[in-house]
N, C-alpha and C. Protein backbone atom coordinates (compact mmCIF):
# COMPACT_ATOMS: atom_id res chain seq x y z
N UNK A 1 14.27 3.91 0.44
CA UNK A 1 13.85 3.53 -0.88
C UNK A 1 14.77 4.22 -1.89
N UNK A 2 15.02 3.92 -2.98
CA UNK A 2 16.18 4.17 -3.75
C UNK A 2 15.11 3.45 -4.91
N UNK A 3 15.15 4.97 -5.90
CA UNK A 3 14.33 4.95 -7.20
C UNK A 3 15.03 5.05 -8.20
N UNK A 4 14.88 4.26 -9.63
CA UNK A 4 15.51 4.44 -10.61
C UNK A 4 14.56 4.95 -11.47
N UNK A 5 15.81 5.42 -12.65
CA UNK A 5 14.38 6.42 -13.36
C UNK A 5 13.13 5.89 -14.37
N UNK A 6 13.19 4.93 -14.23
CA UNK A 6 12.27 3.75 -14.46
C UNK A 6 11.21 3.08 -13.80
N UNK A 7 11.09 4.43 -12.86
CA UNK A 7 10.25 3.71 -11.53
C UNK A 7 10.73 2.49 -11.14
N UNK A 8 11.55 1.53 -11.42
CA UNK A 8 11.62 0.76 -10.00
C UNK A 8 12.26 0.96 -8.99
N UNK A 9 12.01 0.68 -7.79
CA UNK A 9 12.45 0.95 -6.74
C UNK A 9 13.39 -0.33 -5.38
N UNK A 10 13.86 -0.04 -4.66
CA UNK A 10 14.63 -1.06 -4.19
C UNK A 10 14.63 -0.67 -2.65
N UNK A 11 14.38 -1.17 -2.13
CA UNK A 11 14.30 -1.17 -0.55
C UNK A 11 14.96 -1.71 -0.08
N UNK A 12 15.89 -0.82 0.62
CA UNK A 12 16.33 -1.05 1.81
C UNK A 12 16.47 -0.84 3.22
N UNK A 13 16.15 -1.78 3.81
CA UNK A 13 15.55 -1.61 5.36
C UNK A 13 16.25 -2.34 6.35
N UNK A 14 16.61 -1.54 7.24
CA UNK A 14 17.19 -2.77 8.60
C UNK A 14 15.98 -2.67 9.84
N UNK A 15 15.46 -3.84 9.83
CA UNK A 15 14.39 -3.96 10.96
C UNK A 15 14.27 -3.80 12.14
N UNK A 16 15.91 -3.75 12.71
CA UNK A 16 15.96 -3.53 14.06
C UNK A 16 15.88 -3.92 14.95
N UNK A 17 15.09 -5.66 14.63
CA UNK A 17 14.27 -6.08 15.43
C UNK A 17 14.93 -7.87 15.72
N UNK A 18 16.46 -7.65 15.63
CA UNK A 18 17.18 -9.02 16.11
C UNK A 18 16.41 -9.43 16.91
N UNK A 19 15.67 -10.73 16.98
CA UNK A 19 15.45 -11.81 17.90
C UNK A 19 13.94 -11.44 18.03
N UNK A 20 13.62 -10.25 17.68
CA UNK A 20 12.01 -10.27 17.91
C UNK A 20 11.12 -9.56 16.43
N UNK A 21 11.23 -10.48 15.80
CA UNK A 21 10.83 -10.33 14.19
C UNK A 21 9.41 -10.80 14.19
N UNK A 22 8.61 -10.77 15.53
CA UNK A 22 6.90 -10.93 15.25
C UNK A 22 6.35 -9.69 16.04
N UNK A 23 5.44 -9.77 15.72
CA UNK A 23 4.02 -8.72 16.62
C UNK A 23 4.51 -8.52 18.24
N UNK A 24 4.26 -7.71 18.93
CA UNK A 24 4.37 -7.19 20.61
C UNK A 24 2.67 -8.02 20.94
N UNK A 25 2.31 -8.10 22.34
CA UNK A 25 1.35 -8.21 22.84
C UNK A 25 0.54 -6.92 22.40
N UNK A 26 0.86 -6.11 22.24
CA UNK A 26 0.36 -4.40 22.60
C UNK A 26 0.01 -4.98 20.86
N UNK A 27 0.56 -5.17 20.04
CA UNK A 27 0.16 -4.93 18.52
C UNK A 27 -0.67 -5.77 18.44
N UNK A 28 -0.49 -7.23 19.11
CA UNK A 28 -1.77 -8.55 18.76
C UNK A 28 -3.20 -7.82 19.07
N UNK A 29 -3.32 -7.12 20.51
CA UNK A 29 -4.19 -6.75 20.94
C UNK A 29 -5.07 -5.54 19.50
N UNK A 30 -4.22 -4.85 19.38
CA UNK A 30 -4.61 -3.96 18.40
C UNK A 30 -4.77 -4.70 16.99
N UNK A 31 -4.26 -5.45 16.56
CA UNK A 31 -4.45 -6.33 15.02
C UNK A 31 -6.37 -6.97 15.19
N UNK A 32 -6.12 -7.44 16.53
CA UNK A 32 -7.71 -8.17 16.54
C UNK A 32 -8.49 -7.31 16.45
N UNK A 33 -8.43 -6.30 16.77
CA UNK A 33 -9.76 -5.41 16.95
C UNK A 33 -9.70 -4.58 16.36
N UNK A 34 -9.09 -4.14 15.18
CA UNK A 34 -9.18 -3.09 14.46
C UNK A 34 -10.05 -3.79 13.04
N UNK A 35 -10.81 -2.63 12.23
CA UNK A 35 -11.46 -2.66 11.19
C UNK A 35 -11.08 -3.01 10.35
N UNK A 36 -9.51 -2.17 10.25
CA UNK A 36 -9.00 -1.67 9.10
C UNK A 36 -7.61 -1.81 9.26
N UNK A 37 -7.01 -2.80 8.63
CA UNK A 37 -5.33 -2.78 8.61
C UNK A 37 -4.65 -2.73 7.55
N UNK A 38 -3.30 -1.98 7.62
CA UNK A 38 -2.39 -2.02 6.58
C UNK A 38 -1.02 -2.33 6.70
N UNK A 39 -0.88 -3.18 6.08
CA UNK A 39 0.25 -3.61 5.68
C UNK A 39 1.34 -3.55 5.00
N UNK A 40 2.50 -3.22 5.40
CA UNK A 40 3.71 -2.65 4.48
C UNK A 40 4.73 -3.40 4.45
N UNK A 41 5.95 -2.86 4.42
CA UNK A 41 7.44 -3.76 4.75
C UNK A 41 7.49 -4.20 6.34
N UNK A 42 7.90 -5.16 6.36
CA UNK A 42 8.36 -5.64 7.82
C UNK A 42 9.04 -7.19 7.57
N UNK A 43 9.01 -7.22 8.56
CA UNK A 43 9.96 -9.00 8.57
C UNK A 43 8.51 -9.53 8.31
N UNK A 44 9.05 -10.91 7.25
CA UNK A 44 7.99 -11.53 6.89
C UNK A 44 7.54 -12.29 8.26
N UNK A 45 7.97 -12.80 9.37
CA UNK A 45 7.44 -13.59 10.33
C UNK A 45 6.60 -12.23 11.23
N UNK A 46 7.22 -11.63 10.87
CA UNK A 46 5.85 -10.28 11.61
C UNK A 46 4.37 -10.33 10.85
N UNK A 47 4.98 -10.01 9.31
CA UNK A 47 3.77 -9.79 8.45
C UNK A 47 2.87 -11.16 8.48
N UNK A 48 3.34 -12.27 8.40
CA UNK A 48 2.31 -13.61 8.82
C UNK A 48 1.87 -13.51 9.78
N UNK A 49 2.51 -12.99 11.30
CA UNK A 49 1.78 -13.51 12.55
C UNK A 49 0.39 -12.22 12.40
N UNK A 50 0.37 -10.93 12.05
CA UNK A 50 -0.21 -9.77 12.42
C UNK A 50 -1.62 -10.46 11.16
N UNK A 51 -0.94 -11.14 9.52
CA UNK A 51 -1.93 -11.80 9.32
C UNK A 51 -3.09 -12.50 9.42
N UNK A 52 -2.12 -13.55 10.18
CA UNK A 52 -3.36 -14.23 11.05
C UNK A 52 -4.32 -13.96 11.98
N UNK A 53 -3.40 -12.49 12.24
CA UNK A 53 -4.81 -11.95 13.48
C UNK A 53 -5.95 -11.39 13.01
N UNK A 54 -5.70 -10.92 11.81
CA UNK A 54 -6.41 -10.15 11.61
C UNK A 54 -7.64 -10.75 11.37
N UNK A 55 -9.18 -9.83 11.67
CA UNK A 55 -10.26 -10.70 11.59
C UNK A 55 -10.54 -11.09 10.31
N UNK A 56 -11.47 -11.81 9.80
CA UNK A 56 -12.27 -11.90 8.55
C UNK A 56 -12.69 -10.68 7.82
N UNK A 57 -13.72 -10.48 9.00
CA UNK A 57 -14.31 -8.92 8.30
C UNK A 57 -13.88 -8.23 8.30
N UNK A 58 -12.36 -7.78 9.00
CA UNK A 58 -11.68 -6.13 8.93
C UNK A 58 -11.38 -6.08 7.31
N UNK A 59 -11.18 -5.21 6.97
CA UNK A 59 -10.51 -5.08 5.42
C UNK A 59 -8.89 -4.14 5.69
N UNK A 60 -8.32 -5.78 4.91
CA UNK A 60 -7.39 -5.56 4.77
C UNK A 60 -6.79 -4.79 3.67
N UNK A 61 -5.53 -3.47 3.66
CA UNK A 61 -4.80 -2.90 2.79
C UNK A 61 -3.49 -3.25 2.56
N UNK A 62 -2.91 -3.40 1.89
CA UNK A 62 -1.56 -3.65 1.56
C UNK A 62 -1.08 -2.51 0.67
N UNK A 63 -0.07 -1.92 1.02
CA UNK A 63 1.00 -0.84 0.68
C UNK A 63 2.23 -1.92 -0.04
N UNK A 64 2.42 -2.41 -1.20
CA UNK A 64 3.59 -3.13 -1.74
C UNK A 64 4.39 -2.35 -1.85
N UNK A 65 5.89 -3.33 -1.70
CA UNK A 65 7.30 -2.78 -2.19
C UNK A 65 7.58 -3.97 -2.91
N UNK A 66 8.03 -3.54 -4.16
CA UNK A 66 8.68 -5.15 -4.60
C UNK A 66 9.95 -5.45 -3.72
N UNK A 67 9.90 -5.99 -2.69
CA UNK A 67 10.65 -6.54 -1.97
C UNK A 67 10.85 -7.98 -1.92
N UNK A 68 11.16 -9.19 -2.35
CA UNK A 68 11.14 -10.27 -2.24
C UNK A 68 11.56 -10.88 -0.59
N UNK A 69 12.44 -10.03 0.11
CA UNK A 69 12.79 -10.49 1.18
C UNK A 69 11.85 -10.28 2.06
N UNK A 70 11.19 -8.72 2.27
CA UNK A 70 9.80 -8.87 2.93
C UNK A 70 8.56 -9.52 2.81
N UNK A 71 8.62 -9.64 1.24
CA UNK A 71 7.86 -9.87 0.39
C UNK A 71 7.91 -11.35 0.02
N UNK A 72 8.39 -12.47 0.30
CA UNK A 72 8.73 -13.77 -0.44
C UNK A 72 7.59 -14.13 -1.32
N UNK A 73 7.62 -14.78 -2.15
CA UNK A 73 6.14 -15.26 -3.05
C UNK A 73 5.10 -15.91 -2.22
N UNK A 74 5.15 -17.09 -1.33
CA UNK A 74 4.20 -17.35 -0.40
C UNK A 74 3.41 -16.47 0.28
N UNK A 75 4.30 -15.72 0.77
CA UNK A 75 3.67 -14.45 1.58
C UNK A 75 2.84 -13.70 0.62
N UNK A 76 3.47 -13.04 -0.05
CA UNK A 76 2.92 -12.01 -1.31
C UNK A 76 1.81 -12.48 -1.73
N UNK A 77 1.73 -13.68 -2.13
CA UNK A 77 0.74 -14.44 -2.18
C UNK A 77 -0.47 -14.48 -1.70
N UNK A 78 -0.85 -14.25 -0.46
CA UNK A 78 -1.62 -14.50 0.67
C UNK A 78 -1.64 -13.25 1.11
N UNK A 79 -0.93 -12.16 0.90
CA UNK A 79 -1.64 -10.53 1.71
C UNK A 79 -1.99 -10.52 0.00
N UNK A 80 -2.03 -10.97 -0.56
CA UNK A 80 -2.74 -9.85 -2.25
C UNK A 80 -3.67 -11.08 -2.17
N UNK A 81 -4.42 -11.84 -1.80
CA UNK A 81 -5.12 -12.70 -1.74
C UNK A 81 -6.29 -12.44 -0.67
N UNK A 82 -5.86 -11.92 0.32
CA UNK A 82 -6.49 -11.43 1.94
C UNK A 82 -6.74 -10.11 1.85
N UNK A 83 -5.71 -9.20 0.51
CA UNK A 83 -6.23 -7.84 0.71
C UNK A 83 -7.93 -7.30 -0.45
N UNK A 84 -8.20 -5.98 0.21
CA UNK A 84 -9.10 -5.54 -0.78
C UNK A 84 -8.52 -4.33 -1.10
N UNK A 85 -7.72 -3.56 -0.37
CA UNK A 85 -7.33 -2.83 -1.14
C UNK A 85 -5.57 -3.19 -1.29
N UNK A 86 -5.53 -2.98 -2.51
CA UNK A 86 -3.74 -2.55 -2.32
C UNK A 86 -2.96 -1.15 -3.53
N UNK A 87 -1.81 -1.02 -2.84
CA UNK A 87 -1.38 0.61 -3.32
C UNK A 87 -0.20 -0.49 -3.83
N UNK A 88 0.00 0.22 -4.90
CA UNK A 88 1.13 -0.23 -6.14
C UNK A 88 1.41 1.14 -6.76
N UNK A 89 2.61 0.95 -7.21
CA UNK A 89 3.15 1.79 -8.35
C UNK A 89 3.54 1.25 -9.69
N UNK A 90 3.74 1.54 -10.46
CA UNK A 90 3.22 1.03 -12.07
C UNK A 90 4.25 -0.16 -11.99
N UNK A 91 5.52 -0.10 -11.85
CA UNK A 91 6.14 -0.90 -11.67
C UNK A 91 6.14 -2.20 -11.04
N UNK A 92 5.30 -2.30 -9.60
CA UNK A 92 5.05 -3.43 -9.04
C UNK A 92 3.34 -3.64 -9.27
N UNK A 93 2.95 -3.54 -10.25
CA UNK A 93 1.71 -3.67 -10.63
C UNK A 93 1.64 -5.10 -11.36
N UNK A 94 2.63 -5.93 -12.13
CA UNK A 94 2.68 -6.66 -12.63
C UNK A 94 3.24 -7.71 -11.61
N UNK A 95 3.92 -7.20 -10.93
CA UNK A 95 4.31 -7.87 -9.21
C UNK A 95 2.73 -8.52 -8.32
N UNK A 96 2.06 -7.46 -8.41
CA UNK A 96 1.14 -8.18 -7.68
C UNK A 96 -0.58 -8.67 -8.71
N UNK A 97 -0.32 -8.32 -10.33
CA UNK A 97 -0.94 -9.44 -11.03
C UNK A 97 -0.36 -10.47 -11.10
N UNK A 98 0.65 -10.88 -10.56
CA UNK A 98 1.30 -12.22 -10.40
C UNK A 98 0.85 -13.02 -9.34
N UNK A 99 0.84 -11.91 -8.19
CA UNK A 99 0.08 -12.82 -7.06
C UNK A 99 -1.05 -13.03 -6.83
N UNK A 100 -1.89 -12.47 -8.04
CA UNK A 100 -3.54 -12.54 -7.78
C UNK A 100 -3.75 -13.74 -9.32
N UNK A 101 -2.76 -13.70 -9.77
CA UNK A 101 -3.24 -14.89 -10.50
C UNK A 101 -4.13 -14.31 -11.82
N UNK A 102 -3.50 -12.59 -12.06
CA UNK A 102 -4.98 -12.19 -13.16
C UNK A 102 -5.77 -12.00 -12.83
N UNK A 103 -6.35 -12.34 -11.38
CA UNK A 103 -7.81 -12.04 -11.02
C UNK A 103 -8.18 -10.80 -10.01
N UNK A 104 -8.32 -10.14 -10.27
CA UNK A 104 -8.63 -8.72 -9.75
C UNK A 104 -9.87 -9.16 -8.32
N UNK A 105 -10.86 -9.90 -8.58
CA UNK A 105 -11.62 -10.08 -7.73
C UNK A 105 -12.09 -9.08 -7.46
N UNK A 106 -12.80 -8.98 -5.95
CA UNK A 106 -13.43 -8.20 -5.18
C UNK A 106 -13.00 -6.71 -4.85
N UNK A 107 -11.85 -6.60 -4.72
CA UNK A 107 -10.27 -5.71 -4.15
C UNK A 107 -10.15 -4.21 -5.33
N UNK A 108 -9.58 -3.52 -4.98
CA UNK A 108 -9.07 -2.09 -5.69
C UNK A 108 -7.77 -2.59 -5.58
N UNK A 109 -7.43 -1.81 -6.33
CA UNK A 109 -5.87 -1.72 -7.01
C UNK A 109 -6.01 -0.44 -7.32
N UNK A 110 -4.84 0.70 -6.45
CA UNK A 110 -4.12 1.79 -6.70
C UNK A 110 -3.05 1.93 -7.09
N UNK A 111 -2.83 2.25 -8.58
CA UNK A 111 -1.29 2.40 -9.16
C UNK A 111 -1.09 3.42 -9.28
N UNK A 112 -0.10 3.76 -8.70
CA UNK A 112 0.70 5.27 -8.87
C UNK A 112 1.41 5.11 -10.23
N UNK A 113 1.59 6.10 -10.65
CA UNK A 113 3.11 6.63 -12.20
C UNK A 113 3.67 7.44 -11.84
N UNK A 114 4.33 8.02 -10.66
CA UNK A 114 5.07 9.03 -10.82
C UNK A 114 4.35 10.70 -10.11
N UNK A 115 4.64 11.53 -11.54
CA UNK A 115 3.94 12.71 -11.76
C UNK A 115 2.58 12.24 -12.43
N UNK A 116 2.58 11.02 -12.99
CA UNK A 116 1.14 10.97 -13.78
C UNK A 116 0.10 10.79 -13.06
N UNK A 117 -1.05 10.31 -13.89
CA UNK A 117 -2.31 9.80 -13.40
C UNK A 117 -2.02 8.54 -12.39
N UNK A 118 -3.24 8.40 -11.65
CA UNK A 118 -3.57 7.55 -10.87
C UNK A 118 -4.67 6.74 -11.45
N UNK A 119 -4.20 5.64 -11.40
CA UNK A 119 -5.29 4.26 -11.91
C UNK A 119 -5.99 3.30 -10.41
N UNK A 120 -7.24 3.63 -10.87
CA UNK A 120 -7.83 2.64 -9.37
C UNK A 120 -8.54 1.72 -10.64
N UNK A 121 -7.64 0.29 -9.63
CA UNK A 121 -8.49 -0.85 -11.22
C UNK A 121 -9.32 -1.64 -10.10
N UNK A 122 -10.62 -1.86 -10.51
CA UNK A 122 -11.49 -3.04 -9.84
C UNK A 122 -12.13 -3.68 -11.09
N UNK A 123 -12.71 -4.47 -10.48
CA UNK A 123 -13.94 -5.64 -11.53
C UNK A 123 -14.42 -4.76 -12.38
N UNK A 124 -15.42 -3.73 -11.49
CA UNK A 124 -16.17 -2.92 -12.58
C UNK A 124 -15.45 -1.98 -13.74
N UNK A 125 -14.27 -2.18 -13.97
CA UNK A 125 -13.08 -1.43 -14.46
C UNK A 125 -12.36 -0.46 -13.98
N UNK A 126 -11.78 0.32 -15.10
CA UNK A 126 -10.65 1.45 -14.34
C UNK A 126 -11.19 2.84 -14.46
N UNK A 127 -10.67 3.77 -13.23
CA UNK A 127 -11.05 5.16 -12.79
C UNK A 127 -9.36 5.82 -12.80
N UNK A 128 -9.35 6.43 -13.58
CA UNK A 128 -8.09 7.48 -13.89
C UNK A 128 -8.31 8.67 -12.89
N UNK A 129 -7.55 8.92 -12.30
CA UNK A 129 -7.68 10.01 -11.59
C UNK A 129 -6.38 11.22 -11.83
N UNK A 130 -6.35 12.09 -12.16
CA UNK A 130 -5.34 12.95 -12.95
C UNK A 130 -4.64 14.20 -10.95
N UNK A 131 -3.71 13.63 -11.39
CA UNK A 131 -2.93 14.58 -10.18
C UNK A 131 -2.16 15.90 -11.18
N UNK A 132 -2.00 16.50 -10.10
CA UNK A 132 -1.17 17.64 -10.68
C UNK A 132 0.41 17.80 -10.16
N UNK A 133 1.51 18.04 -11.27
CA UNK A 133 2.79 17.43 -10.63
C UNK A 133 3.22 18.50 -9.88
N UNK A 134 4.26 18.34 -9.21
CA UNK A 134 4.76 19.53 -7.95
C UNK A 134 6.04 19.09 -8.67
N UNK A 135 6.86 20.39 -8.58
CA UNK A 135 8.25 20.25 -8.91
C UNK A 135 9.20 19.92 -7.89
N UNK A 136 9.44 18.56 -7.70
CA UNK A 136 10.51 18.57 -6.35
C UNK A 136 11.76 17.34 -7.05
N UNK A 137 12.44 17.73 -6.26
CA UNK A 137 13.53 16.23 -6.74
C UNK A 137 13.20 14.77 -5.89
N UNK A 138 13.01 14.98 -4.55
CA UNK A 138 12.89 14.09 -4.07
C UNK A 138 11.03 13.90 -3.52
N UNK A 139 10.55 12.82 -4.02
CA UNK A 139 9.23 12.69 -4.03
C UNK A 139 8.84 11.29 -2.61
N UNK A 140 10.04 10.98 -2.04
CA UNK A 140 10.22 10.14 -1.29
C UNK A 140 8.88 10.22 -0.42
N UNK A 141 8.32 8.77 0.01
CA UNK A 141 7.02 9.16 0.71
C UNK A 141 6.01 8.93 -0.40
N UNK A 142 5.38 9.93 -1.11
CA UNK A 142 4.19 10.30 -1.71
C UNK A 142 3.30 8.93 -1.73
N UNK A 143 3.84 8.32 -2.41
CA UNK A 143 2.76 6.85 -2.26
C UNK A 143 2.26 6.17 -1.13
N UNK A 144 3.48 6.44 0.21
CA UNK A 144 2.98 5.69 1.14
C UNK A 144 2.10 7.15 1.36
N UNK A 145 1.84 8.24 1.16
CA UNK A 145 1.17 9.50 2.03
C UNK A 145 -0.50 8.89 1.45
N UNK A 146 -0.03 8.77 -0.20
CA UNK A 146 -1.23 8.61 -0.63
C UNK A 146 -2.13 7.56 0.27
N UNK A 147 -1.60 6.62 0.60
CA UNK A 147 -1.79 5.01 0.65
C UNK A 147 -2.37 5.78 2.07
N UNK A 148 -1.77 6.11 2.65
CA UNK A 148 -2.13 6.91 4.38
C UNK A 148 -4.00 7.79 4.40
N UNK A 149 -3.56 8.61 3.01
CA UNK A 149 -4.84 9.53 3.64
C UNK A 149 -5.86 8.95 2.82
N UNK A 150 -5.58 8.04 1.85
CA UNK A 150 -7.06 7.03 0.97
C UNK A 150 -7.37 6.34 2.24
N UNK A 151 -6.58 5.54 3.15
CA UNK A 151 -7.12 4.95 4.26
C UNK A 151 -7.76 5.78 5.41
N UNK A 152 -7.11 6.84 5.73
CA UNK A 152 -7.54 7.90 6.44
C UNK A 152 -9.22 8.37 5.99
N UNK A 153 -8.89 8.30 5.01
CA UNK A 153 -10.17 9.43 4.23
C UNK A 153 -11.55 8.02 4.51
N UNK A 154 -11.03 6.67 4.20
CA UNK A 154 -11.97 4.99 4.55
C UNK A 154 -12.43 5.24 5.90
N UNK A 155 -11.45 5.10 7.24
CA UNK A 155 -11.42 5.22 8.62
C UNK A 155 -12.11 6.27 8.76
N UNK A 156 -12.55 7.20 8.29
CA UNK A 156 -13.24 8.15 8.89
C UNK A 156 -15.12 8.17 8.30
N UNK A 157 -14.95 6.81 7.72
CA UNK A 157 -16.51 6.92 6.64
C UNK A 157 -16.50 6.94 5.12
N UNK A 158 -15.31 7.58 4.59
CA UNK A 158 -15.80 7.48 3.27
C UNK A 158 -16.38 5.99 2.29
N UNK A 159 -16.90 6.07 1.73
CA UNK A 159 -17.14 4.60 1.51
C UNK A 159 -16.92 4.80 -0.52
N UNK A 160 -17.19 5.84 -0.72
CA UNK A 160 -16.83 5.64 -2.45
C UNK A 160 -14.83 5.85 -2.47
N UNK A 161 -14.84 4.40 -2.85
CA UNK A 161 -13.41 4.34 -2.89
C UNK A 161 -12.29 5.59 -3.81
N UNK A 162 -13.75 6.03 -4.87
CA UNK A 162 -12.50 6.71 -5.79
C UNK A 162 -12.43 8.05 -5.04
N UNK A 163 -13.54 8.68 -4.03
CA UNK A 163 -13.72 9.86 -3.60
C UNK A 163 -12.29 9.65 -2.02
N UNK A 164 -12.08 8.86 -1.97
CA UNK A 164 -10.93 8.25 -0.58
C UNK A 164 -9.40 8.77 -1.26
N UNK A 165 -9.42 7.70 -2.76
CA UNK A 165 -8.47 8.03 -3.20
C UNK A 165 -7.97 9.73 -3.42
N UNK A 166 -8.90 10.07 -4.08
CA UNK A 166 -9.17 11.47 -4.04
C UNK A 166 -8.06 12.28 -2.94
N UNK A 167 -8.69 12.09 -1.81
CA UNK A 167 -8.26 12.42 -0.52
C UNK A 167 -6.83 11.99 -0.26
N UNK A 168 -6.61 10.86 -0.44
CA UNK A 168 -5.15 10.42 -0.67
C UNK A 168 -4.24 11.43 -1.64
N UNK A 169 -4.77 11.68 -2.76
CA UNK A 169 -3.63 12.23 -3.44
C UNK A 169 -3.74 13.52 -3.10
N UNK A 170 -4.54 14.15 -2.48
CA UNK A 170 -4.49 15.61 -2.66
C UNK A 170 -2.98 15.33 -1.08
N UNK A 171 -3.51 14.14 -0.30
CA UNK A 171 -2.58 13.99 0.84
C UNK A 171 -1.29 14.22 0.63
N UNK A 172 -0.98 13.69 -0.45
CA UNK A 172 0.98 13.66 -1.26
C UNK A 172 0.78 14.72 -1.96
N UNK A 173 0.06 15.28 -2.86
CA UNK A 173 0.39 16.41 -2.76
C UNK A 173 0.85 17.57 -2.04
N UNK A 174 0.07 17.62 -0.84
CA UNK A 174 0.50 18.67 0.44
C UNK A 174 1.54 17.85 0.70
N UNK A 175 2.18 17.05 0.90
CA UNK A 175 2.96 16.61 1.19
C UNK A 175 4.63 16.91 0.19
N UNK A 176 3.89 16.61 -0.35
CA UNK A 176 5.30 17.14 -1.84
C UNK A 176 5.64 18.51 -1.93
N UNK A 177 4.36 19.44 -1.92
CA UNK A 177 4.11 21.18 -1.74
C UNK A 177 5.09 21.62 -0.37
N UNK A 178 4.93 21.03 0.59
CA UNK A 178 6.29 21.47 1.60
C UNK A 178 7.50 21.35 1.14
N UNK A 179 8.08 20.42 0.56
CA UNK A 179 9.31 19.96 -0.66
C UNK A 179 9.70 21.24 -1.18
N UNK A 180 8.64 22.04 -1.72
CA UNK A 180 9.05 23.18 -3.02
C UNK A 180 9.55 24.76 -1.65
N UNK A 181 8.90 24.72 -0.65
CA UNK A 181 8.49 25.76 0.58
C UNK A 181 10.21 26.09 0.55
């Protein structure tokens, strides 16, 4: 990932995965039966097939990159459509009110800023959550850490989303706090 000081960000990724750009048997097996999935960068013919597996009732997360190549609009489309939760940073926040059409629906929305606050937006409105900044240069990670231990903190029971988030950021924090060590 390669950040400008404008928060946007640009991804670049080599997949690795010449000639086999979908799901393993071993992952289908695991996509069906899990609760709880998240979704990040990958080849879009991965991210559709692991889509489709996924059940109805699991709740789906999405971790965005404004990536258009992982990301194409169809696709983007349909995981911010299928997800309830998704992790954004201020920058691709308008990225994925594009793919919801304005409509927030059912779903959370976690926007990162940086060093700033954290915004969790749902229907019932927005919950600011105030982090504390760590002095590091490279902050690489933190959002996906966050995005990791808000789900972590879900998978283990929590059920008040802002008390998950919670858990998430204190996650990038310890995470950033090794940075300064």
């Amino acid at each position: 990932l390669v950040y400008e000081d404008n928060g946007a960000c640009a991804c670049l990724i080599d997949f690795g995965m010449a000639g086999r750009e979908t799901v393993t048997p071993e992952q289908e097996k695991v996509l069906t039966a899990a609760d709880l999935v998240c979704l990040t960068v990958a080849p879009p013919a991965a991210s559709r097939h692991a889509l489709d597996l996924v059940r109805p009732d699991a709740t789906l997360a999405w971790v965005t990159k404004n990536d258009p190549v992982s990301f194409p609009p169809r696709l983007r489309d349909t995981i911010a459509d299928r997800s309830r939760i998704i992790f954004c940073n201020k920058r691709e926040l308008a990225w994925v009110d594009e793919a919801l059409g304005g409509a927030i629906g059912d779903r959370t929305i976690v926007e990162t800023n940086g060093a700033s606050e954290i915004t969790v937006h749902r229907a019932q409105g927005e919950v600011t959550i105030p982090v504390s900044p760590v002095a590091v240069t490279d902050t690489t990670g933190a959002g996906d850490t966050l995005a990791g231990g808000t789900l972590a903190a879900i998978a283990a029971g929590e059920t008040d989303i802002i008390a998950a988030v919670h858990a998430g950021a204190a996650a990038a924090r310890d995470l950033l706090r090794q940075r300064t060590a």
